[in-house]
PDB file of N, CA and C in Angstrom:
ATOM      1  N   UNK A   1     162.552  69.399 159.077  1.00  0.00           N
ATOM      2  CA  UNK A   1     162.715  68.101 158.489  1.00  0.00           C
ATOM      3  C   UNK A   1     161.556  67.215 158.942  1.00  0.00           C
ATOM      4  N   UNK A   2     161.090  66.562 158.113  1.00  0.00           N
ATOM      5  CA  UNK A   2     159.423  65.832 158.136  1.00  0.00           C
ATOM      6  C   UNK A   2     160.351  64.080 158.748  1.00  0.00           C
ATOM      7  N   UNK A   3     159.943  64.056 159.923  1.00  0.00           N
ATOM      8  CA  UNK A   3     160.220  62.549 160.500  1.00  0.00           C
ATOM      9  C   UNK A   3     159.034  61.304 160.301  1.00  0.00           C
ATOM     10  N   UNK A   4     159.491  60.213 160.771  1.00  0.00           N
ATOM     11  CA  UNK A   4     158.510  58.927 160.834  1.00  0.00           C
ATOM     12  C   UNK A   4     158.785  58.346 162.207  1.00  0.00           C
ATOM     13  N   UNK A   5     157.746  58.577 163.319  1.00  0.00           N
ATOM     14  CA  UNK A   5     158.227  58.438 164.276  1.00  0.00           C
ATOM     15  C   UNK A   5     157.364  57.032 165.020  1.00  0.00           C
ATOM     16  N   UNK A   6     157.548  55.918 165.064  1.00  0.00           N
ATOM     17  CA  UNK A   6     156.808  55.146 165.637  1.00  0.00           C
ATOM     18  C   UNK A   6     156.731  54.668 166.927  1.00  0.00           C
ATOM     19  N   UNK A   7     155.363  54.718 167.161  1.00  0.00           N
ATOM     20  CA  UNK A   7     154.761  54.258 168.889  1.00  0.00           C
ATOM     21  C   UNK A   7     154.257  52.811 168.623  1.00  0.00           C
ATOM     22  N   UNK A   8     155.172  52.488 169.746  1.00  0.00           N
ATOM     23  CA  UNK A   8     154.106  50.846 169.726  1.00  0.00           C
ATOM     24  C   UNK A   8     153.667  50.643 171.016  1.00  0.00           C
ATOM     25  N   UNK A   9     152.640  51.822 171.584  1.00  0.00           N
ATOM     26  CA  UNK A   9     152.002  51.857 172.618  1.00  0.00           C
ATOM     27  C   UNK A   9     150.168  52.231 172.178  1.00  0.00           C
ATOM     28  N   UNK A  10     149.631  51.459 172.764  1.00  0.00           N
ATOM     29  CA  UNK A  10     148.338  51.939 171.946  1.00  0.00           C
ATOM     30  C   UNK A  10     147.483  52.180 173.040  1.00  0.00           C
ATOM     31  N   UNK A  11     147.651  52.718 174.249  1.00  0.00           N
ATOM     32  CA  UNK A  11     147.175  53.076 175.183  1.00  0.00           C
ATOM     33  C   UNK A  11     147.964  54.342 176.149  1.00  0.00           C
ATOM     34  N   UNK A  12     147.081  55.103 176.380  1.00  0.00           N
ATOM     35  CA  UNK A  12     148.168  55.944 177.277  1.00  0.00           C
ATOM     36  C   UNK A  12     148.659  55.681 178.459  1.00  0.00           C
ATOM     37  N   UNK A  13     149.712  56.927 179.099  1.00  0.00           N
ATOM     38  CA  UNK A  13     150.204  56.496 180.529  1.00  0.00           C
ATOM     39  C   UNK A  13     149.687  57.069 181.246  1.00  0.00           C
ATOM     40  N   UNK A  14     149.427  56.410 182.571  1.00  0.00           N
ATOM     41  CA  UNK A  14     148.604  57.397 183.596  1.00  0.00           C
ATOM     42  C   UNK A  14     149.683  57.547 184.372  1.00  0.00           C
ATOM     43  N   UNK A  15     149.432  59.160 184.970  1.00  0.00           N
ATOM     44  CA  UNK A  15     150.556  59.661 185.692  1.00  0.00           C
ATOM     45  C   UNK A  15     149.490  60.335 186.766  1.00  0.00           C
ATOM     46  N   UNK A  16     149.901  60.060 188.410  1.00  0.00           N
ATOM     47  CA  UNK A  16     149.190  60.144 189.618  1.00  0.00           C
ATOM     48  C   UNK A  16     149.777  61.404 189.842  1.00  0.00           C
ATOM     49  N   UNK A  17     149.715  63.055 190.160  1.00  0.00           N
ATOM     50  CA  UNK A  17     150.270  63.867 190.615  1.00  0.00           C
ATOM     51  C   UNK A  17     150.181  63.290 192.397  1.00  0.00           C
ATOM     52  N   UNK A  18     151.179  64.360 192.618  1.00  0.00           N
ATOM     53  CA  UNK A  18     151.634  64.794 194.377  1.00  0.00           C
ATOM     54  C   UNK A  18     149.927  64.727 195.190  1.00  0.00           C
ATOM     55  N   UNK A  19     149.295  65.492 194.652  1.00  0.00           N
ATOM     56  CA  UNK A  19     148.260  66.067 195.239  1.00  0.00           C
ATOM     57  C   UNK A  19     146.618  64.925 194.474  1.00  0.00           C
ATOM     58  N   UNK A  20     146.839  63.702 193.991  1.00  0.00           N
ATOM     59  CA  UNK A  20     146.239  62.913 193.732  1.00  0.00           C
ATOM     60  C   UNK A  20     145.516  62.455 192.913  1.00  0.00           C
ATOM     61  N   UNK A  21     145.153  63.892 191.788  1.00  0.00           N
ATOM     62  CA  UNK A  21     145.110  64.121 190.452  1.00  0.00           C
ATOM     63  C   UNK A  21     145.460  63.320 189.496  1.00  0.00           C
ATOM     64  N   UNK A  22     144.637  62.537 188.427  1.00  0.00           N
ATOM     65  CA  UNK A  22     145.341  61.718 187.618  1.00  0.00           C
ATOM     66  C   UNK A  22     145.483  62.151 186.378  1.00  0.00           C
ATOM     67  N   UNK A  23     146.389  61.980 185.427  1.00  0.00           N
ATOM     68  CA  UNK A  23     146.359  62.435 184.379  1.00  0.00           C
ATOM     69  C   UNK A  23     147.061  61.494 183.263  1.00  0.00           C
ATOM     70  N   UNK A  24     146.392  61.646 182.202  1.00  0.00           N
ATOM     71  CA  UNK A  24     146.606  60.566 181.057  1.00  0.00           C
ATOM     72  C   UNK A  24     147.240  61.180 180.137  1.00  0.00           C
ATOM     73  N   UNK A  25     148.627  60.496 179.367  1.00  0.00           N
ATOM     74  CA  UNK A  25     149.662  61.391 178.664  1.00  0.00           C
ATOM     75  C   UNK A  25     149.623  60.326 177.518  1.00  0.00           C
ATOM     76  N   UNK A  26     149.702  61.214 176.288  1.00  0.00           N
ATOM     77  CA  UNK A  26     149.473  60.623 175.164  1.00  0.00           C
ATOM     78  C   UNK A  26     150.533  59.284 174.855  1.00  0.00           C
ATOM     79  N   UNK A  27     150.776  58.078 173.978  1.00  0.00           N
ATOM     80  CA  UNK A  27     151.739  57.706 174.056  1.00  0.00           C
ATOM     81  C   UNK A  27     151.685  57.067 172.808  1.00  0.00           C
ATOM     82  N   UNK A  28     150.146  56.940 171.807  1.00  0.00           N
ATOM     83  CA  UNK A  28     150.166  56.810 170.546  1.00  0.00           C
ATOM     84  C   UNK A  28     150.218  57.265 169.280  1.00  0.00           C
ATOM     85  N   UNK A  29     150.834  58.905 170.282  1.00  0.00           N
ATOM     86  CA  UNK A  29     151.598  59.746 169.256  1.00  0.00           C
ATOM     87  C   UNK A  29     149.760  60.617 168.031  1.00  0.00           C
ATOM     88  N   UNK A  30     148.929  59.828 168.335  1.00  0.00           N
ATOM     89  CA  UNK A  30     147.597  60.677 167.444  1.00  0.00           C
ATOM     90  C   UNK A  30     146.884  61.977 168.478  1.00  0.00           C
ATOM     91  N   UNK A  31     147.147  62.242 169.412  1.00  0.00           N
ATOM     92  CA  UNK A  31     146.186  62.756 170.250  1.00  0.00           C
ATOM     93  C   UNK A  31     146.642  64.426 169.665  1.00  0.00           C
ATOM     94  N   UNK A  32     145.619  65.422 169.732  1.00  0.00           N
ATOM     95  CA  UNK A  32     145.477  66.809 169.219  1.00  0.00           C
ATOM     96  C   UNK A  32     145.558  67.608 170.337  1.00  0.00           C
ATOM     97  N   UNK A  33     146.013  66.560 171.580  1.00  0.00           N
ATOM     98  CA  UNK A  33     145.898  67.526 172.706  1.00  0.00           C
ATOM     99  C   UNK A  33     146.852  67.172 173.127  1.00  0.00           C
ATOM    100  N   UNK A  34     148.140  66.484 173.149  1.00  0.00           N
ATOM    101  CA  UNK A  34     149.223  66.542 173.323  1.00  0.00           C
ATOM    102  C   UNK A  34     149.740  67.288 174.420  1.00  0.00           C
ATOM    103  N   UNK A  35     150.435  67.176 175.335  1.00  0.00           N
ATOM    104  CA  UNK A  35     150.893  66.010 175.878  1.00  0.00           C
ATOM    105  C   UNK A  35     149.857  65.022 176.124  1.00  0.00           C
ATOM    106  N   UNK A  36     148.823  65.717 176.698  1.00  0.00           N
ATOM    107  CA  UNK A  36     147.469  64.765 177.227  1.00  0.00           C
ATOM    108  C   UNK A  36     146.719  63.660 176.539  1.00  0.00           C
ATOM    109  N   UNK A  37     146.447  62.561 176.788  1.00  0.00           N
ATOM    110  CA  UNK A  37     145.670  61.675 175.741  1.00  0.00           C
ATOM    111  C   UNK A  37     143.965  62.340 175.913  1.00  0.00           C
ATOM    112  N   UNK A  38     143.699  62.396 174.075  1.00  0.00           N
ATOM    113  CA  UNK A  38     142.267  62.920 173.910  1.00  0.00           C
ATOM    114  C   UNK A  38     141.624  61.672 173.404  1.00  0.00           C
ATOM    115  N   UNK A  39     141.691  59.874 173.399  1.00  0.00           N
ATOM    116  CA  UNK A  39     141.279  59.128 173.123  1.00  0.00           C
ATOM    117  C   UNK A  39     141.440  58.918 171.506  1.00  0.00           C
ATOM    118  N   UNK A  40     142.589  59.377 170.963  1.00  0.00           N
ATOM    119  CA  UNK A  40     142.639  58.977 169.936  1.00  0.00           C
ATOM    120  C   UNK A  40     143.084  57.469 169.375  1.00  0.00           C
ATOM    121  N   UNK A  41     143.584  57.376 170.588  1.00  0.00           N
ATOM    122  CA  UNK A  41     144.246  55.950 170.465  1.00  0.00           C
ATOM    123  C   UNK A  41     143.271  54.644 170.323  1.00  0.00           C
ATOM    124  N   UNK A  42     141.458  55.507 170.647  1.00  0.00           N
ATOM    125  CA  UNK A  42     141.116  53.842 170.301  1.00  0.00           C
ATOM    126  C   UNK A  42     141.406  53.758 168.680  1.00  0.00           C
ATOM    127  N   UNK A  43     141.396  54.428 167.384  1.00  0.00           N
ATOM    128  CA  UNK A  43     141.645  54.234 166.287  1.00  0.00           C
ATOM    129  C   UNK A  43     142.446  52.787 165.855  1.00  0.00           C
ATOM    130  N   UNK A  44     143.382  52.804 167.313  1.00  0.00           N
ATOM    131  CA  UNK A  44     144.560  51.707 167.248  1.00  0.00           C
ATOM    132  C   UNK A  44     144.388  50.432 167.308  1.00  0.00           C
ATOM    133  N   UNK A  45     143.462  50.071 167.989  1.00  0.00           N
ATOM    134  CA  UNK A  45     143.099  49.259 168.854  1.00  0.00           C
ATOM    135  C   UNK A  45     143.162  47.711 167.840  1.00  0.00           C
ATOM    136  N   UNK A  46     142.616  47.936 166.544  1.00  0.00           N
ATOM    137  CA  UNK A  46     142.560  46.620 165.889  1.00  0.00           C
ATOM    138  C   UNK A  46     143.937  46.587 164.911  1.00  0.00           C
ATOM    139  N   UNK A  47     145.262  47.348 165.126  1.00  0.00           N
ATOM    140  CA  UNK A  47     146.401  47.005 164.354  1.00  0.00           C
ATOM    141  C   UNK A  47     146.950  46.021 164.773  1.00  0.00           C
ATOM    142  N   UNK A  48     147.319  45.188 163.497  1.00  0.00           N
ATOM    143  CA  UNK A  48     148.248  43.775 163.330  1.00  0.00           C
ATOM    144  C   UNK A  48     149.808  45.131 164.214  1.00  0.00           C
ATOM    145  N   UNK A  49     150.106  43.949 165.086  1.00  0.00           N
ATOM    146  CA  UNK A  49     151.710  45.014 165.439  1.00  0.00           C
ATOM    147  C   UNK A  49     152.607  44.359 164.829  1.00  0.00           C
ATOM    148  N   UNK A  50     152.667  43.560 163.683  1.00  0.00           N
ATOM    149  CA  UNK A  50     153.443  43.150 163.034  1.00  0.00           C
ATOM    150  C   UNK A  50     153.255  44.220 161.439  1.00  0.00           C
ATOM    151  N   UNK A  51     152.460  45.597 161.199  1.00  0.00           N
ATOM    152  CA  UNK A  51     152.588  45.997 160.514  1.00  0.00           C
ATOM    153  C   UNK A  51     152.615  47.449 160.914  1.00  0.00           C
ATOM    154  N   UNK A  52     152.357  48.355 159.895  1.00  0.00           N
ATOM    155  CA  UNK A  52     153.274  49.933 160.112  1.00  0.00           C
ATOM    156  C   UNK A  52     151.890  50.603 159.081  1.00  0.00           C
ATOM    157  N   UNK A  53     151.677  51.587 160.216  1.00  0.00           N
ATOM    158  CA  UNK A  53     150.504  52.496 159.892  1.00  0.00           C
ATOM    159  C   UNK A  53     150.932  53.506 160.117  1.00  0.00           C
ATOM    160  N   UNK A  54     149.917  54.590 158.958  1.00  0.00           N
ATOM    161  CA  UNK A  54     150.149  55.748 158.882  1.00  0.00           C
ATOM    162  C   UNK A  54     149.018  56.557 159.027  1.00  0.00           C
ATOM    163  N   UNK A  55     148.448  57.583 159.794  1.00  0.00           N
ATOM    164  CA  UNK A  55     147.316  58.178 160.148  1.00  0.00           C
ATOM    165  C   UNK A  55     147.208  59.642 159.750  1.00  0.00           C
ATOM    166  N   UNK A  56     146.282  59.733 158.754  1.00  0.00           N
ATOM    167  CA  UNK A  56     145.693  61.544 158.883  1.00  0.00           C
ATOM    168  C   UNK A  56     144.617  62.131 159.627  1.00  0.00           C
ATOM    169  N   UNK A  57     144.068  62.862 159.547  1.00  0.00           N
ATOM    170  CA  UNK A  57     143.285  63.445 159.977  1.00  0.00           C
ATOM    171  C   UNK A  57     142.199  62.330 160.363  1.00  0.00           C
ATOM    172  N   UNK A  58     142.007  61.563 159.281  1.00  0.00           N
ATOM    173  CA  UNK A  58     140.591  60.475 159.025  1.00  0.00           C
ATOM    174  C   UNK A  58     140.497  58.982 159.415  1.00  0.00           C
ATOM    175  N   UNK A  59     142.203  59.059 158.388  1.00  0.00           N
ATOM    176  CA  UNK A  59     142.570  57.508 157.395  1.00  0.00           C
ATOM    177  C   UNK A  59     143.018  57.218 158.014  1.00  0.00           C
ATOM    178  N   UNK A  60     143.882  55.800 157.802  1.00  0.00           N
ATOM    179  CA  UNK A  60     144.769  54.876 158.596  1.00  0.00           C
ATOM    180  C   UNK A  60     145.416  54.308 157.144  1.00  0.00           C
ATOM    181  N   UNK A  61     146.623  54.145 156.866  1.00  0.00           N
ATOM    182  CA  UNK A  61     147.011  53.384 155.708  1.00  0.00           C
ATOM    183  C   UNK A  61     147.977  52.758 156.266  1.00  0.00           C
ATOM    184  N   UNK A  62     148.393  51.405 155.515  1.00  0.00           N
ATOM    185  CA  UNK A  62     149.060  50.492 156.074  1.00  0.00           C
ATOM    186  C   UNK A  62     150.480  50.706 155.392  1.00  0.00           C
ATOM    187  N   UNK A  63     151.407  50.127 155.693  1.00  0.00           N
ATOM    188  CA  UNK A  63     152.857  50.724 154.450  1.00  0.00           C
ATOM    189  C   UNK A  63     153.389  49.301 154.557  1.00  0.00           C
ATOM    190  N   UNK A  64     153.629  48.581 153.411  1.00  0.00           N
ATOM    191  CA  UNK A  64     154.223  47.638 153.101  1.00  0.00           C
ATOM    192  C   UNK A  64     155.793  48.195 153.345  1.00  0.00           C
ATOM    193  N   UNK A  65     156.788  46.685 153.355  1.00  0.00           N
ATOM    194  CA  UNK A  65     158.154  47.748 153.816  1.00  0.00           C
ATOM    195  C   UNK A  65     158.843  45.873 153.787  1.00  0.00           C
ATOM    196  N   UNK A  66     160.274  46.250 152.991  1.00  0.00           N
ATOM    197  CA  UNK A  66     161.213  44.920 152.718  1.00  0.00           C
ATOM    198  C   UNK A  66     161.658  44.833 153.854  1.00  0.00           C
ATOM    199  N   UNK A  67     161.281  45.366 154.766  1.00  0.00           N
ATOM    200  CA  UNK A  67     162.563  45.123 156.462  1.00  0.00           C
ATOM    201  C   UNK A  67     161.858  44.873 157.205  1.00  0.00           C
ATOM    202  N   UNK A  68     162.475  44.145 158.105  1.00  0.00           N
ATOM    203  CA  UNK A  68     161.930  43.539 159.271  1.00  0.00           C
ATOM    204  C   UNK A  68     161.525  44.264 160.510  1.00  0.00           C
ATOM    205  N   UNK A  69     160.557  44.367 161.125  1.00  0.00           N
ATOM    206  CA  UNK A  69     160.687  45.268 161.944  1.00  0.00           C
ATOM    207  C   UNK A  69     161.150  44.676 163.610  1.00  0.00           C
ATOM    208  N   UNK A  70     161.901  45.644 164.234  1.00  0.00           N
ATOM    209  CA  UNK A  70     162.283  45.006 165.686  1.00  0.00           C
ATOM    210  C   UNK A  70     162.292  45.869 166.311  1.00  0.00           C
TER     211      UNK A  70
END
């Protein structure tokens, strides 16, 4: 079943291992390297967060929508 899953994080999380290692975990849902952030997220960087984007490979399209978002 094909979902719509939205992040309203446009930066990743850094996570410190035991042994001091840092590591960056995706959290804008675009990264190809998953779990890990591969910097896809600067793409994000100039979205209105009052609107709803959709990303392929390339594009970015915006989706008009009668509901409010919260």
């Amino acid at each position: 079943m094909a979902r719509l899953v939205r992040h309203d994080r446009n930066f990743p999380y850094q996570v410190k291992a035991s042994n001091g290692e840092v590591f960056y975990v995706c959290a804008c849902g675009l990264s190809r390297n998953k779990p890990f952030c591969d910097g896809s997220h600067k793409r994000t960087q100039d979205e209105n967060p009052n609107e709803i984007y959709i990303y392929d490979n390339e594009n970015r399209v915006k989706i008009s929508t009668f509901y409010p978002l919260t």
